[in-house]
C-alpha atoms as a PDB file:
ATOM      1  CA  UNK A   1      -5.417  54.397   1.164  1.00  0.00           C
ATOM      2  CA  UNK A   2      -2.724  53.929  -1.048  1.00  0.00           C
ATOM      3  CA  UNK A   3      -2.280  50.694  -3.096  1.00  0.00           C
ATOM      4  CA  UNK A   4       1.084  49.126  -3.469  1.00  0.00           C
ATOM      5  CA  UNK A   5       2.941  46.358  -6.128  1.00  0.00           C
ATOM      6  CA  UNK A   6       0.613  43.165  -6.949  1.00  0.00           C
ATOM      7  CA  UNK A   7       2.551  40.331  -7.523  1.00  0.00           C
ATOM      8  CA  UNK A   8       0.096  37.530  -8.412  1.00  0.00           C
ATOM      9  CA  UNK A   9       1.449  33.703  -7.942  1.00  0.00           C
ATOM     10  CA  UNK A  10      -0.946  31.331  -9.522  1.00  0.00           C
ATOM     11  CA  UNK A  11      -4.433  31.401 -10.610  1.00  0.00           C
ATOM     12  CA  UNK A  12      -7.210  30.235  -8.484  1.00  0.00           C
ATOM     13  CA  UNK A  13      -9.570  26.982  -8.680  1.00  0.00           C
ATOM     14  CA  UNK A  14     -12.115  26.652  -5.826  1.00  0.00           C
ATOM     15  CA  UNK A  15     -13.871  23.335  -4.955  1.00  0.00           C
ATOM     16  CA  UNK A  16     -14.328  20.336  -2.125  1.00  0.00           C
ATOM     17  CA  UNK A  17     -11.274  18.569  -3.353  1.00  0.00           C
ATOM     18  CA  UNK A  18      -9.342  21.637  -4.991  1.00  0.00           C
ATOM     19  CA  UNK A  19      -7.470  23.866  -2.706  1.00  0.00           C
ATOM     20  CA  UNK A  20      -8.258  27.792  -3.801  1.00  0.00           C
ATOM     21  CA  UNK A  21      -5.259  28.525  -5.579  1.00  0.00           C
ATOM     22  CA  UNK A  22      -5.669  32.369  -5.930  1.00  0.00           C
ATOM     23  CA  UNK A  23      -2.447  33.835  -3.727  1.00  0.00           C
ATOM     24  CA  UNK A  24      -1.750  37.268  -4.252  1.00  0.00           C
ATOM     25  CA  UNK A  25       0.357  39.575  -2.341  1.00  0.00           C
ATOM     26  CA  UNK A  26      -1.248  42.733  -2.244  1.00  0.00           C
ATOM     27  CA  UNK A  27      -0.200  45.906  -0.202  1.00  0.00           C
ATOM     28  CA  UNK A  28      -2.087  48.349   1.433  1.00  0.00           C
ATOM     29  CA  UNK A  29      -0.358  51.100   3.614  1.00  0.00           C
ATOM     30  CA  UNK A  30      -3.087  53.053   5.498  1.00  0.00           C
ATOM     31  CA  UNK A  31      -3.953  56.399   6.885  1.00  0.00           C
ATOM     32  CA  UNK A  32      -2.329  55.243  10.161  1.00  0.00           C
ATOM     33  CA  UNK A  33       0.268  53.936   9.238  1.00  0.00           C
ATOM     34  CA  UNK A  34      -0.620  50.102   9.286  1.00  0.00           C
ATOM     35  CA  UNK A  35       0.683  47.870   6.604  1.00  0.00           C
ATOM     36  CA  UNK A  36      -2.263  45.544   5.396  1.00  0.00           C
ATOM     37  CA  UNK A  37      -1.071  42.882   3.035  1.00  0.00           C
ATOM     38  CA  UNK A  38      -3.457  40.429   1.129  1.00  0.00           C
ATOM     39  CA  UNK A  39      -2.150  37.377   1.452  1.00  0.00           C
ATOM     40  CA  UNK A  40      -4.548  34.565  -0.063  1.00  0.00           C
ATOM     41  CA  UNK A  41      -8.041  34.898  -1.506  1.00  0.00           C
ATOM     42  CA  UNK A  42     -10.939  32.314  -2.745  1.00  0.00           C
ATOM     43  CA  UNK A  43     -12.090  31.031   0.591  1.00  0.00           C
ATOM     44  CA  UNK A  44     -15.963  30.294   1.274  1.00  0.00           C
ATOM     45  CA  UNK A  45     -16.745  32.855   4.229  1.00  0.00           C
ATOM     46  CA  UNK A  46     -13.437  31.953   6.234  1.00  0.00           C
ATOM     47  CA  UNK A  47     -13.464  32.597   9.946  1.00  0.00           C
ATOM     48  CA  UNK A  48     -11.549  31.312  13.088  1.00  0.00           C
ATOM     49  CA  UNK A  49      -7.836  31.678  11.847  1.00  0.00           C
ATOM     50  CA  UNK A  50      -4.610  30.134  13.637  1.00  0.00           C
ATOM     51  CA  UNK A  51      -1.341  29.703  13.311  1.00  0.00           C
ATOM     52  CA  UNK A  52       1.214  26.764  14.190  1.00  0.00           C
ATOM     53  CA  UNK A  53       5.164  27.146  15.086  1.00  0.00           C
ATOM     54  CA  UNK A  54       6.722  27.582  11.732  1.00  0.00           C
ATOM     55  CA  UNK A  55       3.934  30.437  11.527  1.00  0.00           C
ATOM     56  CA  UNK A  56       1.466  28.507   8.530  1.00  0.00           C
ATOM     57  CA  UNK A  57      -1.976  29.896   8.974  1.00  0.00           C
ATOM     58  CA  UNK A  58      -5.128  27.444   9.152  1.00  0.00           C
ATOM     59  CA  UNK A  59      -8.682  28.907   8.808  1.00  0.00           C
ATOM     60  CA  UNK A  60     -11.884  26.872   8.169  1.00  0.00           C
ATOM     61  CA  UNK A  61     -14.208  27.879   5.449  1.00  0.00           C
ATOM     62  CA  UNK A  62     -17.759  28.010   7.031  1.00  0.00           C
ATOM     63  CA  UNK A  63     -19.743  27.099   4.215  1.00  0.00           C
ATOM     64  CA  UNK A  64     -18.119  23.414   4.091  1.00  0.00           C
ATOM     65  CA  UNK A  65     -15.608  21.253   5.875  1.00  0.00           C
ATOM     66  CA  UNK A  66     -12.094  22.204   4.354  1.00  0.00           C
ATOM     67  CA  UNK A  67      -9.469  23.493   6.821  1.00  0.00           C
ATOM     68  CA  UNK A  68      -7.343  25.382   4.531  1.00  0.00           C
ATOM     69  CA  UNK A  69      -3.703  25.790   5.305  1.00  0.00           C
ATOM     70  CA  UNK A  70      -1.802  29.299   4.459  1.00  0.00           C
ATOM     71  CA  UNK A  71       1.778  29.294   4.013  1.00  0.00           C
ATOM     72  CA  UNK A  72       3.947  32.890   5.053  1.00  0.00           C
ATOM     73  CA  UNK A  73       4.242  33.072   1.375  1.00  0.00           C
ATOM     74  CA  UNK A  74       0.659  33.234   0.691  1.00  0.00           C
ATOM     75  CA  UNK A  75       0.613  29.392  -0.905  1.00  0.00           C
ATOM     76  CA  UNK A  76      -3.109  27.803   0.262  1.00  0.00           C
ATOM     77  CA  UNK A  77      -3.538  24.089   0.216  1.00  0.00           C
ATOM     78  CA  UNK A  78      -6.306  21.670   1.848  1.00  0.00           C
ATOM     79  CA  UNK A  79      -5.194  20.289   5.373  1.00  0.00           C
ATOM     80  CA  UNK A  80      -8.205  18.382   6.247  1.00  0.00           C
ATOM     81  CA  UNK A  81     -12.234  18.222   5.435  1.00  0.00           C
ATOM     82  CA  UNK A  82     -13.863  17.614   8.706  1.00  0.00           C
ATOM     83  CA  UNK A  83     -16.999  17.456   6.335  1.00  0.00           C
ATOM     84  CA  UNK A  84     -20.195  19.224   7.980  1.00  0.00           C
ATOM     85  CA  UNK A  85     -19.343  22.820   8.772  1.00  0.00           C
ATOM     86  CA  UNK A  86     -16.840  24.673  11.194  1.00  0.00           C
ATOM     87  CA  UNK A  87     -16.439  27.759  12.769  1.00  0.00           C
ATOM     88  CA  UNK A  88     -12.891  28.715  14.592  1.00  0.00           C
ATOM     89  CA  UNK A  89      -9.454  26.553  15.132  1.00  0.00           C
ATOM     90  CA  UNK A  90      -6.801  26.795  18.025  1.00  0.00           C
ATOM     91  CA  UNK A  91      -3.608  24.740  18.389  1.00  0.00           C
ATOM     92  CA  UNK A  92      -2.746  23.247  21.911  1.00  0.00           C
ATOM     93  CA  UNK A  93       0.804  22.765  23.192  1.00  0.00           C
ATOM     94  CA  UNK A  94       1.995  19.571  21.248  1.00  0.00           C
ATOM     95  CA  UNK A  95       0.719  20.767  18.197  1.00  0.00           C
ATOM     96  CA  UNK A  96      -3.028  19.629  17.541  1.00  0.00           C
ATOM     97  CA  UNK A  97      -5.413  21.753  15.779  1.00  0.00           C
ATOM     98  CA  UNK A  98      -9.047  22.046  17.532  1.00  0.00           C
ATOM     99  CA  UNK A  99     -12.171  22.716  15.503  1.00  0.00           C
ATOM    100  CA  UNK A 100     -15.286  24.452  16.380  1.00  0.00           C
ATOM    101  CA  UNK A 101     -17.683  22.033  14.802  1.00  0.00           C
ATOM    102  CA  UNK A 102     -21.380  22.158  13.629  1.00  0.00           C
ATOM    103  CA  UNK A 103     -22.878  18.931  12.159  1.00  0.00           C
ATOM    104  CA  UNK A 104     -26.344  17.252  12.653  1.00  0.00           C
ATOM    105  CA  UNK A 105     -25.196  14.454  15.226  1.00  0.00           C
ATOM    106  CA  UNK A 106     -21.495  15.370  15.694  1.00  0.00           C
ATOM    107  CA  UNK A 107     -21.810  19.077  17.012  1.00  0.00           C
ATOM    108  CA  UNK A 108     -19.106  19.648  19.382  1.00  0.00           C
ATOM    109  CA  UNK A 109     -15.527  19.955  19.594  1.00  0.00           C
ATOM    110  CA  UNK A 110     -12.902  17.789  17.159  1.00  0.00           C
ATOM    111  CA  UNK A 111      -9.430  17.184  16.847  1.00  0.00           C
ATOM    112  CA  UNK A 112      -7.339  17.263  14.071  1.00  0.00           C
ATOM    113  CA  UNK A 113      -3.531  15.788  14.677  1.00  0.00           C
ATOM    114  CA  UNK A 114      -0.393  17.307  13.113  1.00  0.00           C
ATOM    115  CA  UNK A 115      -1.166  14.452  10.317  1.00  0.00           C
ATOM    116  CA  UNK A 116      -4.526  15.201   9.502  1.00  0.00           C
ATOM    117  CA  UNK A 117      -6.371  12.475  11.877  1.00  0.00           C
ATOM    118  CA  UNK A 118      -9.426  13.666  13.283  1.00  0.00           C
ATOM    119  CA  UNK A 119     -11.158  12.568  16.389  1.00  0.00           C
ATOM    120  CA  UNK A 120     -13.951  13.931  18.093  1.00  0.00           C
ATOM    121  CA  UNK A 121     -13.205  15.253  21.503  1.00  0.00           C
ATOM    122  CA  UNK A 122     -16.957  16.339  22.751  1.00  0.00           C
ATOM    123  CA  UNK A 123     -20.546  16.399  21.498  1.00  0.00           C
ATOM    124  CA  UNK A 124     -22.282  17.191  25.101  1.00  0.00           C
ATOM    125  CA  UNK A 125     -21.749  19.206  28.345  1.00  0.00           C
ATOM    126  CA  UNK A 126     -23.220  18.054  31.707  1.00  0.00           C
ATOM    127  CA  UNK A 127     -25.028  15.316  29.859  1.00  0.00           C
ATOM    128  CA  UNK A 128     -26.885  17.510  27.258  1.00  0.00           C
ATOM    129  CA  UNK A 129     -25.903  17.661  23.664  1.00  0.00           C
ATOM    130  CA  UNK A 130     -24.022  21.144  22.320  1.00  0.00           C
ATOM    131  CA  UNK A 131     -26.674  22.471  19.888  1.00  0.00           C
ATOM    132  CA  UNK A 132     -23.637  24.796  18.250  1.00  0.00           C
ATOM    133  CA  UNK A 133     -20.574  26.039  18.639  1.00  0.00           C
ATOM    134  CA  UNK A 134     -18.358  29.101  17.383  1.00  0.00           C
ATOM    135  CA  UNK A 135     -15.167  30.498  19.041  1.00  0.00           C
ATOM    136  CA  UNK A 136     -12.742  28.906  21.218  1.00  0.00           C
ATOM    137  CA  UNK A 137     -10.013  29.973  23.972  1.00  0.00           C
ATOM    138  CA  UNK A 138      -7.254  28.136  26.063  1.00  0.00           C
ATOM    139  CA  UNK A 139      -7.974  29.016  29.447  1.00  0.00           C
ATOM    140  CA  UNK A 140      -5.924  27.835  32.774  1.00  0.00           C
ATOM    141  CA  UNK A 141      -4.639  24.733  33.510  1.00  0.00           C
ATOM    142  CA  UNK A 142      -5.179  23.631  29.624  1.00  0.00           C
ATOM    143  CA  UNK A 143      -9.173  24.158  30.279  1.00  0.00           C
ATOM    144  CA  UNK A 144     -10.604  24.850  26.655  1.00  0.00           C
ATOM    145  CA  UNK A 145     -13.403  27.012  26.382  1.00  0.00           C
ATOM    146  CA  UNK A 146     -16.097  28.130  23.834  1.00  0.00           C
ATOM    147  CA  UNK A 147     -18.957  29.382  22.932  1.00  0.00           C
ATOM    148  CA  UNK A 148     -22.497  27.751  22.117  1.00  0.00           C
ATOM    149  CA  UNK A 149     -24.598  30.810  20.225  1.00  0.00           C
ATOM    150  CA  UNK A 150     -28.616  30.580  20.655  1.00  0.00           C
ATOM    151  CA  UNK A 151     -31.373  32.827  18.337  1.00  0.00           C
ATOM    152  CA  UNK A 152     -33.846  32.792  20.859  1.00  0.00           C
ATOM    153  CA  UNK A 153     -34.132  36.659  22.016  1.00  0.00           C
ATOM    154  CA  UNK A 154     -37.341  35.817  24.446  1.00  0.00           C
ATOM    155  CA  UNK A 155     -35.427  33.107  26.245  1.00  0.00           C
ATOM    156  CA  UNK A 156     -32.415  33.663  25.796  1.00  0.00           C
ATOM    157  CA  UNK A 157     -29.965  29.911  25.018  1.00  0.00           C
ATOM    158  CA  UNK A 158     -26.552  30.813  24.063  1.00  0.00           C
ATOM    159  CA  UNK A 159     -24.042  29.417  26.141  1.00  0.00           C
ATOM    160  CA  UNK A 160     -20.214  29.183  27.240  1.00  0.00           C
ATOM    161  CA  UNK A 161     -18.689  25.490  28.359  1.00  0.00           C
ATOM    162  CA  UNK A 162     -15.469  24.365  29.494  1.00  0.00           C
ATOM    163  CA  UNK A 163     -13.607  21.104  28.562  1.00  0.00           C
ATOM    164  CA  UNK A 164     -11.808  20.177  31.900  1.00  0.00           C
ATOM    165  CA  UNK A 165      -8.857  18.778  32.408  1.00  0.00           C
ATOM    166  CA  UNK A 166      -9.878  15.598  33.124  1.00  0.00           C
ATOM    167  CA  UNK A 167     -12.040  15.473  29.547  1.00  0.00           C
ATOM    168  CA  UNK A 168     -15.432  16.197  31.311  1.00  0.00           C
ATOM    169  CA  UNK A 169     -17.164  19.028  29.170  1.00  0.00           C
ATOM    170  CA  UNK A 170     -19.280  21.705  31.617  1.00  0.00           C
ATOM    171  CA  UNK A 171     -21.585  24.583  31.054  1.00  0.00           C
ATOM    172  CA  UNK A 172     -19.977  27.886  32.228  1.00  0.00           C
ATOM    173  CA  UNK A 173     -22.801  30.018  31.876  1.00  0.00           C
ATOM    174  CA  UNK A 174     -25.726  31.039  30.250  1.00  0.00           C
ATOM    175  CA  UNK A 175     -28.818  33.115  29.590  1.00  0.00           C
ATOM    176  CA  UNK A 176     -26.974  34.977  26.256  1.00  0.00           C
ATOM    177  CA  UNK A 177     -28.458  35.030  22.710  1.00  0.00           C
ATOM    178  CA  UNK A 178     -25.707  34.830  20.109  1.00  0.00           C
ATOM    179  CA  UNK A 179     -22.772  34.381  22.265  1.00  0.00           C
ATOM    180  CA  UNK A 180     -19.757  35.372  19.651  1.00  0.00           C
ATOM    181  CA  UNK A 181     -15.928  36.080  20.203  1.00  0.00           C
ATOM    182  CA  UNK A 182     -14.012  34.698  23.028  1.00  0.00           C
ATOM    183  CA  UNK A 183     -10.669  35.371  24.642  1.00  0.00           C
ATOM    184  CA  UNK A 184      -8.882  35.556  27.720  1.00  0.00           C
ATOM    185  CA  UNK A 185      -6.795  38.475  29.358  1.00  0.00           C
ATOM    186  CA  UNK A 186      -2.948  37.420  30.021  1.00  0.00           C
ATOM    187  CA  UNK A 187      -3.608  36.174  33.664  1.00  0.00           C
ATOM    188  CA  UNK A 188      -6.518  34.138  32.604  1.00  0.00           C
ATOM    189  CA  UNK A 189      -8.326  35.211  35.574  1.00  0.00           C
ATOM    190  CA  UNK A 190     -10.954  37.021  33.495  1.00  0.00           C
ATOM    191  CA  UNK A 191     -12.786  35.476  30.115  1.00  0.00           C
ATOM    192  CA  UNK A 192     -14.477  37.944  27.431  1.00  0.00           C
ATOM    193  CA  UNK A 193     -17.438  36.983  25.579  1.00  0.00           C
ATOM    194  CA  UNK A 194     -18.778  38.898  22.632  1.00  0.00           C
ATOM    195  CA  UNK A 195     -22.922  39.128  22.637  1.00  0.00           C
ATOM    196  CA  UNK A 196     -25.447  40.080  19.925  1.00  0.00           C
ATOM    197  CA  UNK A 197     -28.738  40.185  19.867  1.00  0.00           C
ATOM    198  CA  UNK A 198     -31.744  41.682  18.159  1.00  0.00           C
ATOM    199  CA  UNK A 199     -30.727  41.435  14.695  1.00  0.00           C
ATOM    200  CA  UNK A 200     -27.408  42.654  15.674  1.00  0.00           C
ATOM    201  CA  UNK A 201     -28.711  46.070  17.141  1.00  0.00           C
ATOM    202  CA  UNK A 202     -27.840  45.212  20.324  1.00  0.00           C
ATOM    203  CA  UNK A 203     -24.301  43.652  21.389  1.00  0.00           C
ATOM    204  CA  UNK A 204     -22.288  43.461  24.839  1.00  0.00           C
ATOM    205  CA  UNK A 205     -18.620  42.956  25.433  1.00  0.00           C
ATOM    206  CA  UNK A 206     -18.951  40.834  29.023  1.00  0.00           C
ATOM    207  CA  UNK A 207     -16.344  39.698  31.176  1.00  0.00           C
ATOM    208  CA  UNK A 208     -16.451  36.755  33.524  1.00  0.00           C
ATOM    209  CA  UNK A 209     -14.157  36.096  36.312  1.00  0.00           C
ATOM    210  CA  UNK A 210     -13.082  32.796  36.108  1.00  0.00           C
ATOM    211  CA  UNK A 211     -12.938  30.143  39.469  1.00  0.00           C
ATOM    212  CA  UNK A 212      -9.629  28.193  40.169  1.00  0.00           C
ATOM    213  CA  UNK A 213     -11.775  25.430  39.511  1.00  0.00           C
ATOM    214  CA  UNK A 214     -12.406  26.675  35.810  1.00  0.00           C
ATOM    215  CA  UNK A 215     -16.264  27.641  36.940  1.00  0.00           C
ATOM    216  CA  UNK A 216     -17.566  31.133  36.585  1.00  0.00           C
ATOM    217  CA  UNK A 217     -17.464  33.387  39.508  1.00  0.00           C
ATOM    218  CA  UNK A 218     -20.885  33.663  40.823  1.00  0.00           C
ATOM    219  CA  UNK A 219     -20.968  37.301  40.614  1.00  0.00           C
ATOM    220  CA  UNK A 220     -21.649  36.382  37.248  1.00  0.00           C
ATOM    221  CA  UNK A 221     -20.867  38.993  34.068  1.00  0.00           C
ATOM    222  CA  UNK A 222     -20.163  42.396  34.085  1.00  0.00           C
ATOM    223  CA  UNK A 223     -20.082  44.589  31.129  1.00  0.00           C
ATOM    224  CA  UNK A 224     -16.761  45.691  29.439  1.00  0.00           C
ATOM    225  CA  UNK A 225     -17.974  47.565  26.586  1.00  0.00           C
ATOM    226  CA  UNK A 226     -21.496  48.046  24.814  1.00  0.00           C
ATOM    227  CA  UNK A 227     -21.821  48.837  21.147  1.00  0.00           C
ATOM    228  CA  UNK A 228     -24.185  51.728  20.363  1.00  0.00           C
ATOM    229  CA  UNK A 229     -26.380  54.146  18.265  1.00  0.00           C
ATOM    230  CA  UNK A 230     -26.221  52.344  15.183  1.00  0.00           C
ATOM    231  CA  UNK A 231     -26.411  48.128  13.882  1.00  0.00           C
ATOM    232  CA  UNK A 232     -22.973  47.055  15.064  1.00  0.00           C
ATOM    233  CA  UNK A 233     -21.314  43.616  13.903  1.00  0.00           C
ATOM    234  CA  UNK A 234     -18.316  42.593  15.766  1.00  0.00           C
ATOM    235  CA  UNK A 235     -16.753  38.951  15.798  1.00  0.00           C
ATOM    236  CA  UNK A 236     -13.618  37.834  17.063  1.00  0.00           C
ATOM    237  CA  UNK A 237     -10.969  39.102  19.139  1.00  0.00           C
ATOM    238  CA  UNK A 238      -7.756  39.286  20.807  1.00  0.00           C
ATOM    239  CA  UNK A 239      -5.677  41.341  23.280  1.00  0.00           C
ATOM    240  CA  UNK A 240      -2.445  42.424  22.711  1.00  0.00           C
ATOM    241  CA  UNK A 241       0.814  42.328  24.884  1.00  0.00           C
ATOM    242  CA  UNK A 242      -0.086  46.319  25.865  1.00  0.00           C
ATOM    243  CA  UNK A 243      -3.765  44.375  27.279  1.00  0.00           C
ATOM    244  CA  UNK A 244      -5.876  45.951  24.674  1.00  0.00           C
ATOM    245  CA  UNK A 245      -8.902  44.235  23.037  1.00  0.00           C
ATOM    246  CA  UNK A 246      -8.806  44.296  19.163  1.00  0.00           C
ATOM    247  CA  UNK A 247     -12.162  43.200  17.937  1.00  0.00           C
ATOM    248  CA  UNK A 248     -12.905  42.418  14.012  1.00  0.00           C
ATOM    249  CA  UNK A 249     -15.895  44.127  13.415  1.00  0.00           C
ATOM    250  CA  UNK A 250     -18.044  42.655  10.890  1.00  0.00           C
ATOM    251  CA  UNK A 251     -20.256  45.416   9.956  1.00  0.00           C
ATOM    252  CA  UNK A 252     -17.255  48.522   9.531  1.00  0.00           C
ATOM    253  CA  UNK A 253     -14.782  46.647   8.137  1.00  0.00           C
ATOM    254  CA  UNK A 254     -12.426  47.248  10.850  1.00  0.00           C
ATOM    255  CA  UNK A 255     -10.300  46.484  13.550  1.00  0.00           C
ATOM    256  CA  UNK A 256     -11.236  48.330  17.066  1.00  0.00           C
ATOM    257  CA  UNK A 257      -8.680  48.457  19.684  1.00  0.00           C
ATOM    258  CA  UNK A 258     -10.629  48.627  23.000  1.00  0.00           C
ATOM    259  CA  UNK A 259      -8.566  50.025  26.244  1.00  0.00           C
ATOM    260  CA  UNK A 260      -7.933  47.908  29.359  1.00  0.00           C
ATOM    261  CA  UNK A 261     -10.771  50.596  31.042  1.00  0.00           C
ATOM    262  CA  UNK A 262     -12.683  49.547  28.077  1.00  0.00           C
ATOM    263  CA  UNK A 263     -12.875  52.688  25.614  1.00  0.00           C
ATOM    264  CA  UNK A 264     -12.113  52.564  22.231  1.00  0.00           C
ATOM    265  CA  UNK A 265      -9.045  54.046  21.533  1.00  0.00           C
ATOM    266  CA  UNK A 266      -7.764  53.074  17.608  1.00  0.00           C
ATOM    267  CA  UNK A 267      -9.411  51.182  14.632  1.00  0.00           C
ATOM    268  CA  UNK A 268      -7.458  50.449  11.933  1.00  0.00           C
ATOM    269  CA  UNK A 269      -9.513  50.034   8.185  1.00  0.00           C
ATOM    270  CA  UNK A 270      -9.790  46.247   6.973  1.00  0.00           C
ATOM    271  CA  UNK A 271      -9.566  46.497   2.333  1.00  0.00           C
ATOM    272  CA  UNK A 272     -13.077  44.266   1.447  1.00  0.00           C
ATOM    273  CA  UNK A 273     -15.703  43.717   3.624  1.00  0.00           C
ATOM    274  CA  UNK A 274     -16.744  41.601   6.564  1.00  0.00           C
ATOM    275  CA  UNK A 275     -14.338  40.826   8.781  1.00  0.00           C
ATOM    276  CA  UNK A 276     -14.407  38.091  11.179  1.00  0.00           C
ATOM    277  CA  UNK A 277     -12.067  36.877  13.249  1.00  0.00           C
ATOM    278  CA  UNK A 278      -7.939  37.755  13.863  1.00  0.00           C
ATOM    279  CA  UNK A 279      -5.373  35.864  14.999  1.00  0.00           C
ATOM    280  CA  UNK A 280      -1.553  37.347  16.200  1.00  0.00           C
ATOM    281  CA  UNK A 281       1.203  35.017  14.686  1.00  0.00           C
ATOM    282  CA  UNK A 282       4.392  35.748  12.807  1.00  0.00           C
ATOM    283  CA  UNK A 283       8.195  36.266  14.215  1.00  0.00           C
ATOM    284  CA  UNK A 284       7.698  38.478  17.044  1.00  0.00           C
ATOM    285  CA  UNK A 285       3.786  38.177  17.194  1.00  0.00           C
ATOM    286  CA  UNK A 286       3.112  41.634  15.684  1.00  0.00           C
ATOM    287  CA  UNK A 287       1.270  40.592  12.773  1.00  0.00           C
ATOM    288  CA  UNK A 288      -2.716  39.632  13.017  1.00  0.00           C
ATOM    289  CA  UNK A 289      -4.044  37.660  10.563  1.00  0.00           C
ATOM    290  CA  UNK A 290      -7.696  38.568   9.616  1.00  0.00           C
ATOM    291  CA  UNK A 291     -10.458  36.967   7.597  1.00  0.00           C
ATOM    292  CA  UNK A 292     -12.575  38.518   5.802  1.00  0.00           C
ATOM    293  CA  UNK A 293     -16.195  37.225   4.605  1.00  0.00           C
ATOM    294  CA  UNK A 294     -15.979  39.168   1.022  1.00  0.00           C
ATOM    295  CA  UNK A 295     -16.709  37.874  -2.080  1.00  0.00           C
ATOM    296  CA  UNK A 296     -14.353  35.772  -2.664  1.00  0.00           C
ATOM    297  CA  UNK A 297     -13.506  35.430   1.101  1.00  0.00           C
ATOM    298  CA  UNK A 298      -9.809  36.810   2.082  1.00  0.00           C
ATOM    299  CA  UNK A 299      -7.348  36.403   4.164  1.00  0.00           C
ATOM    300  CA  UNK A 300      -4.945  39.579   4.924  1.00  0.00           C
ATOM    301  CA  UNK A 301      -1.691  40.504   7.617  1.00  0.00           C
ATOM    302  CA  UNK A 302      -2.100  43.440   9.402  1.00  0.00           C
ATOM    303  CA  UNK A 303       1.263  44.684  10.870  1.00  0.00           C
ATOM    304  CA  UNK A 304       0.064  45.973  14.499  1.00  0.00           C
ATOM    305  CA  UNK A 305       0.813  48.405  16.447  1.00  0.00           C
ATOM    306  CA  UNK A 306       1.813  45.659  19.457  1.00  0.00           C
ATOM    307  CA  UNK A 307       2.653  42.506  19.986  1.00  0.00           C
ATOM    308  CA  UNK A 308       0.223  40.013  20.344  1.00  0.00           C
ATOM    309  CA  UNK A 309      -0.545  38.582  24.056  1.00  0.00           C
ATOM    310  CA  UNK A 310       1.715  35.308  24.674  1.00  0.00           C
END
């Protein structure tokens, strides 16, 4: 790995009511060729990144309530604090930025509109309170669906759910320990769901074919790819226009890039450590944005070899 120029923009101040103000450019070129460019730094473990039309990036910082917003340029600033903590964002259609939420009381799913209001859109599922939430993905029909990770490895009570279209949250399935990553394939006839369990020795990739009605096929999961022979940590991901699966994974500082048959088939290295979740944005959707959970947390660009998935 060969480091490029530094140009360094401002200095950096971190606290509730302070944006971070360290943005650096930094370039990495790569063994394979992939451009990785550090784009903003300071964040407190960021995760669940997004990006709006004019291509800003928004990530939440887990260990408090800011939603930071990252210009192209690399300039951070605070868009909201949700207060509590949060765990992944997605924009709908007109524009309004969705939080994975986790706060005593108020654990579910909020909304934050293009001026920084924030409502609450669901704390319960079939009448039962969410007891967590993580990692989110638009689904068919404008269904929004997510997961609800559990610790218990005897009986199992992680959890997927569905908000419908009529507002009515619903549990899609269940029986899963730490139920991580989501994301759908272009059709959205199939749903991916990242599993750990065991102290992370154990993890699935499962995918679930989805009902018209939203519901899960009662044929239930079936596996797409199982991590092995060593303590894997993977976290977000997203398929690209070519219909591979690019996973972050936590514990090699990586991306993977995971076939349509489900075999790993690239990986391209992530500067820091940790990271947890990627997001396809720019022009032509050929740059993934990826946080990292280093010390301070980062945020890089990682030209790809593909276009995102629309």
């Amino acid at each position: 790995m060969a480091p490029g120029s530094v140009l360094w923009l401002n200095n950096m101040r971190i606290s509730r009511s302070v944006i971070p103000c360290l943005c650096l450019l930094l370039v990495f070129t790569l063994e394979a060729g992939a451009q990785v460019q550090l784009l903003a730094s300071g964040f407190r473990f960021p995760e669940g990144p997004a990006v709006d039309r004019e291509g800003n990036v928004y990530l939440v910082n887990i260990q408090d309530g800011i939603i930071n917003k990252v210009t192209p340029g690399g300039q951070v600033s605070v868009f909201a604090d949700t207060g509590g903590t949060n765990q992944s964002l997605l924009f709908d259609a007109q524009g309004a930025l969705y939080v994975c939420h986790n706060e005593p009381g108020r654990t579910g799913i909020l909304k934050v509109d293009p001026a920084g209001g924030i409502s609450v859109v669901t704390t319960s599922s079939d009448a039962r309170p969410i007891h967590r939430t993580n990692d989110m993905a638009w689904g068919k029909d404008g269904r929004l669906y997510f997961t609800s990770p559990g610790s218990d490895i005897i009986h199992p009570n992680g959890e997927i759910h569905y908000i419908d279209r009529d507002g009515a949250t619903h549990r899609f399935a269940s029986g899963l320990v730490f139920a991580n990553g989501i994301t759908f394939d272009r059709e959205k006839n199939y749903l991916y769901v990242g599993e750990e369990r065991a102290g992370r020795e154990l993890g699935w990739l499962w995918r679930y074919k989805v009902n018209p009605d939203g519901s899960a096929d009662k044929a239930g999961k079936e596996l797409f790819y199982q991590f092995s022979g060593k303590r894997y940590g993977f976290d977000g991901m997203k398929f690209d226009a070519n219909g591979n699966l690019w996973v972050a994974m936590f514990s090699e500082s990586e991306l993977w890039c995971l076939s349509p048959e489900g075999k790993k088939v690239d990986s391209i290295k992530i500067p820091g450590r940790n990271p947890t979740n990627l997001i396809f944005g720019g022009p032509d959707r050929q740059t993934a944005y990826v946080t990292v959970n280093d010390k301070p947390g980062k945020l890089f660009s990682v030209r790809m070899p593909a276009p995102g998935m629309p």
